[in-house]
Protein backbone atom coordinates (compact mmCIF):
# COMPACT_ATOMS: atom_id res chain seq x y z
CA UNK A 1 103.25 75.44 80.22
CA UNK A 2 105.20 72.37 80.99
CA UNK A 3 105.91 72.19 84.84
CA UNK A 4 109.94 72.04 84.27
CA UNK A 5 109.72 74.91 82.08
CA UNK A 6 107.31 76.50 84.13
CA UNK A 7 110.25 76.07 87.52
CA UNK A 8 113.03 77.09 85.44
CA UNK A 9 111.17 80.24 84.44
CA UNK A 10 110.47 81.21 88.37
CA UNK A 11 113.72 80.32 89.23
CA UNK A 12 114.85 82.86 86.44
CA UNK A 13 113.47 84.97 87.69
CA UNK A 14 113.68 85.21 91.30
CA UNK A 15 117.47 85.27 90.46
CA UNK A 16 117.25 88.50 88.79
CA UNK A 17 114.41 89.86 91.02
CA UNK A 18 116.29 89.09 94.35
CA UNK A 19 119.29 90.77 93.27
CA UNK A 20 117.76 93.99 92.01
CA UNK A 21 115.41 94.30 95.02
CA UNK A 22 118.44 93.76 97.57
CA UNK A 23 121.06 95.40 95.57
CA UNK A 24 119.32 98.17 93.45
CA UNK A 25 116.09 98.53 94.78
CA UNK A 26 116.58 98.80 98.51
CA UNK A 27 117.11 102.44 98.85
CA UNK A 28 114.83 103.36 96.16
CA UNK A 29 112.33 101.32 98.02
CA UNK A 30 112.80 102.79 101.59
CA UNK A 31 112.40 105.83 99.89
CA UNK A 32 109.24 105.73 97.73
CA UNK A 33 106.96 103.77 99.92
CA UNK A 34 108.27 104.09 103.82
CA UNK A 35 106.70 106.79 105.54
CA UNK A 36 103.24 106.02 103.30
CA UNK A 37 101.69 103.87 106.08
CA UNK A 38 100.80 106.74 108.47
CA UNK A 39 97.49 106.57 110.72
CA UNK A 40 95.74 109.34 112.23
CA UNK A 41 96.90 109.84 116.42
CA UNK A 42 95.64 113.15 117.58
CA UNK A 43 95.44 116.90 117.17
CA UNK A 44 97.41 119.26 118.73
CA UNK A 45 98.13 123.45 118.44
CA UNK A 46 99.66 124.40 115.13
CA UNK A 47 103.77 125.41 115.14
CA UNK A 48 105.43 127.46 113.18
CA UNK A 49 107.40 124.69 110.56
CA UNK A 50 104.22 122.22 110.58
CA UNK A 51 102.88 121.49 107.04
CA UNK A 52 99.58 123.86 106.87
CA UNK A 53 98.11 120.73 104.36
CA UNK A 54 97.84 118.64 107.78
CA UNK A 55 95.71 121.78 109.24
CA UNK A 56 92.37 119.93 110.99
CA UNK A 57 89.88 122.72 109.67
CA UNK A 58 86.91 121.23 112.10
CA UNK A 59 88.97 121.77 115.15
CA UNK A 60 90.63 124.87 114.19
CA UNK A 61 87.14 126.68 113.59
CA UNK A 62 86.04 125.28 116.70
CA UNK A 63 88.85 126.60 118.64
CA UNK A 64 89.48 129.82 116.43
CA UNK A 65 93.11 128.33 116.66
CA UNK A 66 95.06 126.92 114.05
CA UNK A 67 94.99 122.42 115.02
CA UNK A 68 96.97 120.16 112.86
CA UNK A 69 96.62 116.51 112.78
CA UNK A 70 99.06 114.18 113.97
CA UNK A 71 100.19 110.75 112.24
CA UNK A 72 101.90 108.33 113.58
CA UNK A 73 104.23 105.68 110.54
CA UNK A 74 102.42 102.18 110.54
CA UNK A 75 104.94 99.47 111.54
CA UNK A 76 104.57 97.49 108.30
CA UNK A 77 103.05 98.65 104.80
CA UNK A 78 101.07 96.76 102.09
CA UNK A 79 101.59 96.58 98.53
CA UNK A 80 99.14 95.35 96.12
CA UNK A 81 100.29 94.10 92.94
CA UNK A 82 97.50 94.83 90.00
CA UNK A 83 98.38 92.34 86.99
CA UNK A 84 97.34 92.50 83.94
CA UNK A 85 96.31 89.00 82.88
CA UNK A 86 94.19 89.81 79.77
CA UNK A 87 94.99 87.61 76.39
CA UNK A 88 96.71 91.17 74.65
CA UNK A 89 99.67 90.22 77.12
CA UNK A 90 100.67 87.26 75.41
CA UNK A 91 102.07 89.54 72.78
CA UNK A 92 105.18 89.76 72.38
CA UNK A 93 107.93 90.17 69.22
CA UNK A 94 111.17 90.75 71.18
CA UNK A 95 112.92 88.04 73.31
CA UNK A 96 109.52 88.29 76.06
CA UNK A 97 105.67 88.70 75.76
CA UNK A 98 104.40 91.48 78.20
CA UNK A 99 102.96 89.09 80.42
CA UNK A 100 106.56 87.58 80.87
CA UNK A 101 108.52 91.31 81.86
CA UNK A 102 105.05 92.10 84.03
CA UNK A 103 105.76 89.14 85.56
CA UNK A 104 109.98 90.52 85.64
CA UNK A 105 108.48 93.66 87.29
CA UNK A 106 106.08 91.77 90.17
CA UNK A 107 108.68 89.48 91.56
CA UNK A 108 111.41 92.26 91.64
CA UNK A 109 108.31 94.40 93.37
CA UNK A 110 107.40 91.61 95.55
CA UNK A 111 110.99 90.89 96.66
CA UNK A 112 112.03 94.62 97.76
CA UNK A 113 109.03 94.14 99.53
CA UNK A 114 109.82 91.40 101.77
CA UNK A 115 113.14 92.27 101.93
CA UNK A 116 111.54 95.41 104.21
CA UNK A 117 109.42 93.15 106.04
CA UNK A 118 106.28 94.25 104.28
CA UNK A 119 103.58 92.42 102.85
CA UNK A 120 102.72 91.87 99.00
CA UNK A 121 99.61 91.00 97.69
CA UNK A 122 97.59 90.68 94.01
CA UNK A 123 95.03 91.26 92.51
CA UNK A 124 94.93 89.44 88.73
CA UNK A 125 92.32 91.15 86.31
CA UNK A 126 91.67 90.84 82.73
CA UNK A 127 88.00 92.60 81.58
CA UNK A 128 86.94 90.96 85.52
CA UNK A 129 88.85 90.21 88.72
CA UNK A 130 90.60 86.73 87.95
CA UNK A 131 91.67 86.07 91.50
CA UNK A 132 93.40 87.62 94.73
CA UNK A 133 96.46 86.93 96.21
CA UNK A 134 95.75 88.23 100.25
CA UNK A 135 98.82 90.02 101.19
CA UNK A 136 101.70 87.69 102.40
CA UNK A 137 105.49 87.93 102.88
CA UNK A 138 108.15 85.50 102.63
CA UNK A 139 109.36 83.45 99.97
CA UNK A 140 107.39 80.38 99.53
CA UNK A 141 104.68 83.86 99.22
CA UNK A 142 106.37 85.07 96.37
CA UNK A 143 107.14 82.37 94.56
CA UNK A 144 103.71 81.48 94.42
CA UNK A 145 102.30 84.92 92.69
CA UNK A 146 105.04 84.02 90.04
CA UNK A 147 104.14 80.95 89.60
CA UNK A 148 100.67 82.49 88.97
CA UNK A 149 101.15 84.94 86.55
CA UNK A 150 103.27 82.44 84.55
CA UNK A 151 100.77 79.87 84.30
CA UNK A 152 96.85 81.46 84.92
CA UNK A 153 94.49 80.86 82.54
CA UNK A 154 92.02 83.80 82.57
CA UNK A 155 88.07 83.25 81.72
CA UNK A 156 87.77 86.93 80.44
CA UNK A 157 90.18 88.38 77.19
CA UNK A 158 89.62 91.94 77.39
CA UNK A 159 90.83 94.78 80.12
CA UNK A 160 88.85 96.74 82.54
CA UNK A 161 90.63 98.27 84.91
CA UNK A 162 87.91 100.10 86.23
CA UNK A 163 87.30 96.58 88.11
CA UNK A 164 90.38 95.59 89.11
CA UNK A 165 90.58 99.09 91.17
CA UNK A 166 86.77 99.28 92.53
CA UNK A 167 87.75 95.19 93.68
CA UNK A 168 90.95 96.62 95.27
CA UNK A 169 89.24 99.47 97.19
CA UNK A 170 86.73 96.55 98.69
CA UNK A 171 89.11 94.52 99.72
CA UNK A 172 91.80 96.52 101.12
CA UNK A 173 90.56 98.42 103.86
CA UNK A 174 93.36 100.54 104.97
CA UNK A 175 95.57 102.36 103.05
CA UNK A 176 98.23 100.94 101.18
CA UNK A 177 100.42 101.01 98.03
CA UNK A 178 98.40 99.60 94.38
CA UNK A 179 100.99 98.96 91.60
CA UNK A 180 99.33 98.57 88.67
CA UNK A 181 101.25 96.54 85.89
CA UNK A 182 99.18 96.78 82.45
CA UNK A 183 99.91 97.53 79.06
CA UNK A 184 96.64 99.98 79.33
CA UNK A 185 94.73 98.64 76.45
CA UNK A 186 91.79 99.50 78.23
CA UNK A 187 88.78 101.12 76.24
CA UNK A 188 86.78 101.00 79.33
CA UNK A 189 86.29 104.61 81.73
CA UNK A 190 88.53 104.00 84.64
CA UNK A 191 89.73 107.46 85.16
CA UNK A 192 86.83 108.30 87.76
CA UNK A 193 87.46 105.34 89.43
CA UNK A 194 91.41 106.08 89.76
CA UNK A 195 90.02 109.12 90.90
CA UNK A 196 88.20 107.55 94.00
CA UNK A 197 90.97 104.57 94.35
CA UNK A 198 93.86 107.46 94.96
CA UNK A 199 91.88 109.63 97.54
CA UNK A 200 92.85 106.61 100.05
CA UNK A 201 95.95 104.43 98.26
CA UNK A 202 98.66 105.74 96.87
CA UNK A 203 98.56 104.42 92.93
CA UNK A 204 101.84 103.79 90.73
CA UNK A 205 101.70 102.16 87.44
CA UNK A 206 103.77 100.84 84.75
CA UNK A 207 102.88 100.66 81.64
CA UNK A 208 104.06 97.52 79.37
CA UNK A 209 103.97 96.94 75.62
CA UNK A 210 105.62 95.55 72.70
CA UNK A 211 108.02 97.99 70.47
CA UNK A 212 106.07 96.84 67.37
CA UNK A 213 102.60 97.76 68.88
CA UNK A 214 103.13 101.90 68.07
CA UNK A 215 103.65 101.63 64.25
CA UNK A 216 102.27 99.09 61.80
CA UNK A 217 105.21 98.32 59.33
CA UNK A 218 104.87 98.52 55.59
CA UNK A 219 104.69 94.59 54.58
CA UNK A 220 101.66 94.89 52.62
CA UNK A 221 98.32 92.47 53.11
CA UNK A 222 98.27 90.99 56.69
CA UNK A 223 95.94 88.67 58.37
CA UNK A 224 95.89 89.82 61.66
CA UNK A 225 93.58 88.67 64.95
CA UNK A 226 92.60 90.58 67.91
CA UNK A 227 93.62 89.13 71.20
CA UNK A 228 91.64 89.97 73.22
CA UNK A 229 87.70 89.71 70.82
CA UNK A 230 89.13 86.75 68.63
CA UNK A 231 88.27 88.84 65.55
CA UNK A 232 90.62 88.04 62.88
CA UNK A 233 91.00 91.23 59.89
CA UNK A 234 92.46 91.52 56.72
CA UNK A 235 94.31 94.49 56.62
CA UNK A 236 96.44 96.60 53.85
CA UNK A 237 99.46 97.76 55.63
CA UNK A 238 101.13 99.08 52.36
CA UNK A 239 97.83 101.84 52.98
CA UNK A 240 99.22 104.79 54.70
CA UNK A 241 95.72 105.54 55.67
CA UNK A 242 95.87 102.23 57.30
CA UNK A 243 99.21 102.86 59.31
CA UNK A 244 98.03 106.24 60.30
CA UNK A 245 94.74 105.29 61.48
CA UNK A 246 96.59 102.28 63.54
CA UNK A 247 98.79 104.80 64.91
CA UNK A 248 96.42 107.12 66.02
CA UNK A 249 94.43 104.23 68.00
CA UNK A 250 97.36 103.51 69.82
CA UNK A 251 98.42 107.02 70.38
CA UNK A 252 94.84 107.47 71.85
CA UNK A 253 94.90 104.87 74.00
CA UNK A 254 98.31 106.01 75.83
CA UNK A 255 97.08 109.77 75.98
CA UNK A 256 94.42 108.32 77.70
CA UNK A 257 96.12 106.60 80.25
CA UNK A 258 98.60 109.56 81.08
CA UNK A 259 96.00 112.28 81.11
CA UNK A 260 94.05 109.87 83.46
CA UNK A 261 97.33 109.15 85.92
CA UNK A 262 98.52 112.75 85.36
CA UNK A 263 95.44 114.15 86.62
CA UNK A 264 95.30 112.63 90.04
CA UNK A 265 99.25 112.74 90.49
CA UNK A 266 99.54 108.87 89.95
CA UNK A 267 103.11 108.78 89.51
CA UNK A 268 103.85 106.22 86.02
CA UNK A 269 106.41 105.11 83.83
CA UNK A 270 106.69 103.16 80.09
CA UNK A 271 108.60 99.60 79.78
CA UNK A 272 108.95 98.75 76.14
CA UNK A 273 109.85 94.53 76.43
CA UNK A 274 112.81 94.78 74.61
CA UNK A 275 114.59 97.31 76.76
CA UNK A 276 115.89 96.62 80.06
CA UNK A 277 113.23 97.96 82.45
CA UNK A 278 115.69 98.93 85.36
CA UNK A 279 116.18 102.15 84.93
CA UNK A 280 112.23 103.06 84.19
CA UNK A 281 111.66 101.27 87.76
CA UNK A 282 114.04 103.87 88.95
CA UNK A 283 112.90 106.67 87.28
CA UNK A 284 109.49 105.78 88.80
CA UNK A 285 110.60 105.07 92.73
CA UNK A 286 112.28 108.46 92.42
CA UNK A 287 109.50 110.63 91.16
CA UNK A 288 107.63 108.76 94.09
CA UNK A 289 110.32 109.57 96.64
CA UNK A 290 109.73 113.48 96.02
């Protein structure tokens, strides 16, 4: 991407981003992720009203009292943007690819989040970690994972977000917020490790994809190529064998990914890219806010 187009893209935008997150977002925000940050103080007797889920059952045998823990709210929370950088992103038949609304979606993520003094980081993955963003705020911060996700180049094609997650549980020691931006093409097992990932962060996720990636129209003989392997396939799309069996891949693939997020109470939304993703964003910071 040419550097002028590459700066009028950012600048794009950041427009758009900085207006949702301060004019849309910022309540939604509070809401969903403040209060998340909490850190463990002390014990103390149990009273009637406390939540019986923050019951210490250690000291309360020991005591042959009812204990509950005590938390105290962290003064500033981390999110950590996972992006999907992998080459099935570069699809795209509406007015965007996937990478470019994923890229929509981080910098109106990243802005709310400065905008509440909090810090953003990312972690880019494709079928292996591509790089990491340490969390940041400001700006000149933000502008730069933009300006990342526009332009990076991965190594690897395919998706594994098995390692994106196990990379993010390394690296971020104390508990924090993992957004996970992918269009879950992902034949890989990740749902254990979302499993051990969500026992310490809380996990959101959007999922992105093109309209024209749930049916195969009737057109007849294509000659179509796999992002992410390179393999390039003849195929009969006039066959309603053909459609159905296309349909049933993709139908497997997103069962897979809500069963997985469903299971461990990962809160998730859908973002076709030729819909305004808005009010999914909202539909997701709400369910989060419960």
């Amino acid at each position: 991407m040419e550097t002028q187009d590459l700066l009028q893209k950012i600048r794009r935008i950041e427009i758009k981003s900085k207006r949702l997150s301060q004019n849309i977002f910022s309540g939604e925000y509070r809401s969903a992720f403040k209060g998340r940050g909490m850190s463990f103080s002390e014990v103390r007797e149990y009273q009637i009203g406390d939540d019986v889920r923050d019951i210490d059952w250690n000291v309360t045998a020991r005591y042959a009292k009812p204990f509950v823990k005590v938390y105290e709210e962290e003064r500033e929370l981390t999110m950590i943007l996972l992006v999907d950088v992998s080459e099935s992103g570069l699809f795209g038949t509406a007015e965007r690819t996937k990478r470019q609304l994923i890229a929509e979606v981080a910098g109106t993520l990243a802005f709310s989040t400065i905008t509440n003094n909090d810090k953003v980081g990312v972690i880019f993955f494709s079928d292996r970690v591509e790089k990491f963003i340490p969390p940041g705020k400001g700006r000149k911060h933000v502008l730069h994972i933009l300006s990342e996700i526009l332009r990076l180049e991965p190594k690897g094609k395919g998706t594994n977000l098995s390692q994106a997650l196990i990379y993010a549980n390394n690296v971020q020691k104390k508990q924090c917020t993992l957004f996970i931006l992918s269009d879950f093409i992902d034949e890989s097992a990740y749902e254990q490790t979302l499993n051990v990932v969500s026992r310490k962060h809380q996990v959101m996720a959007m999922q992105v994809y093109d309209p024209k990636e749930t049916e195969l129209p009737n057109v007849g003989l294509l000659r179509v190529q796999d992002a992410e392997s390179g393999e390039i396939t003849m195929v009969d799309s006039s066959s309603r064998r053909v459609r159905d069996m296309y349909r049933d891949y993709w139908q497997r693939l997103t069962t897979k990914m809500s069963e997985a997020l469903t299971k461990y109470d990962i809160n998730f939304v859908s973002s076709p890219t030729n819909e305004d993703y808005v009010p999914a964003l909202q539909r997701l910071f709400n369910k989060s806010s419960r």
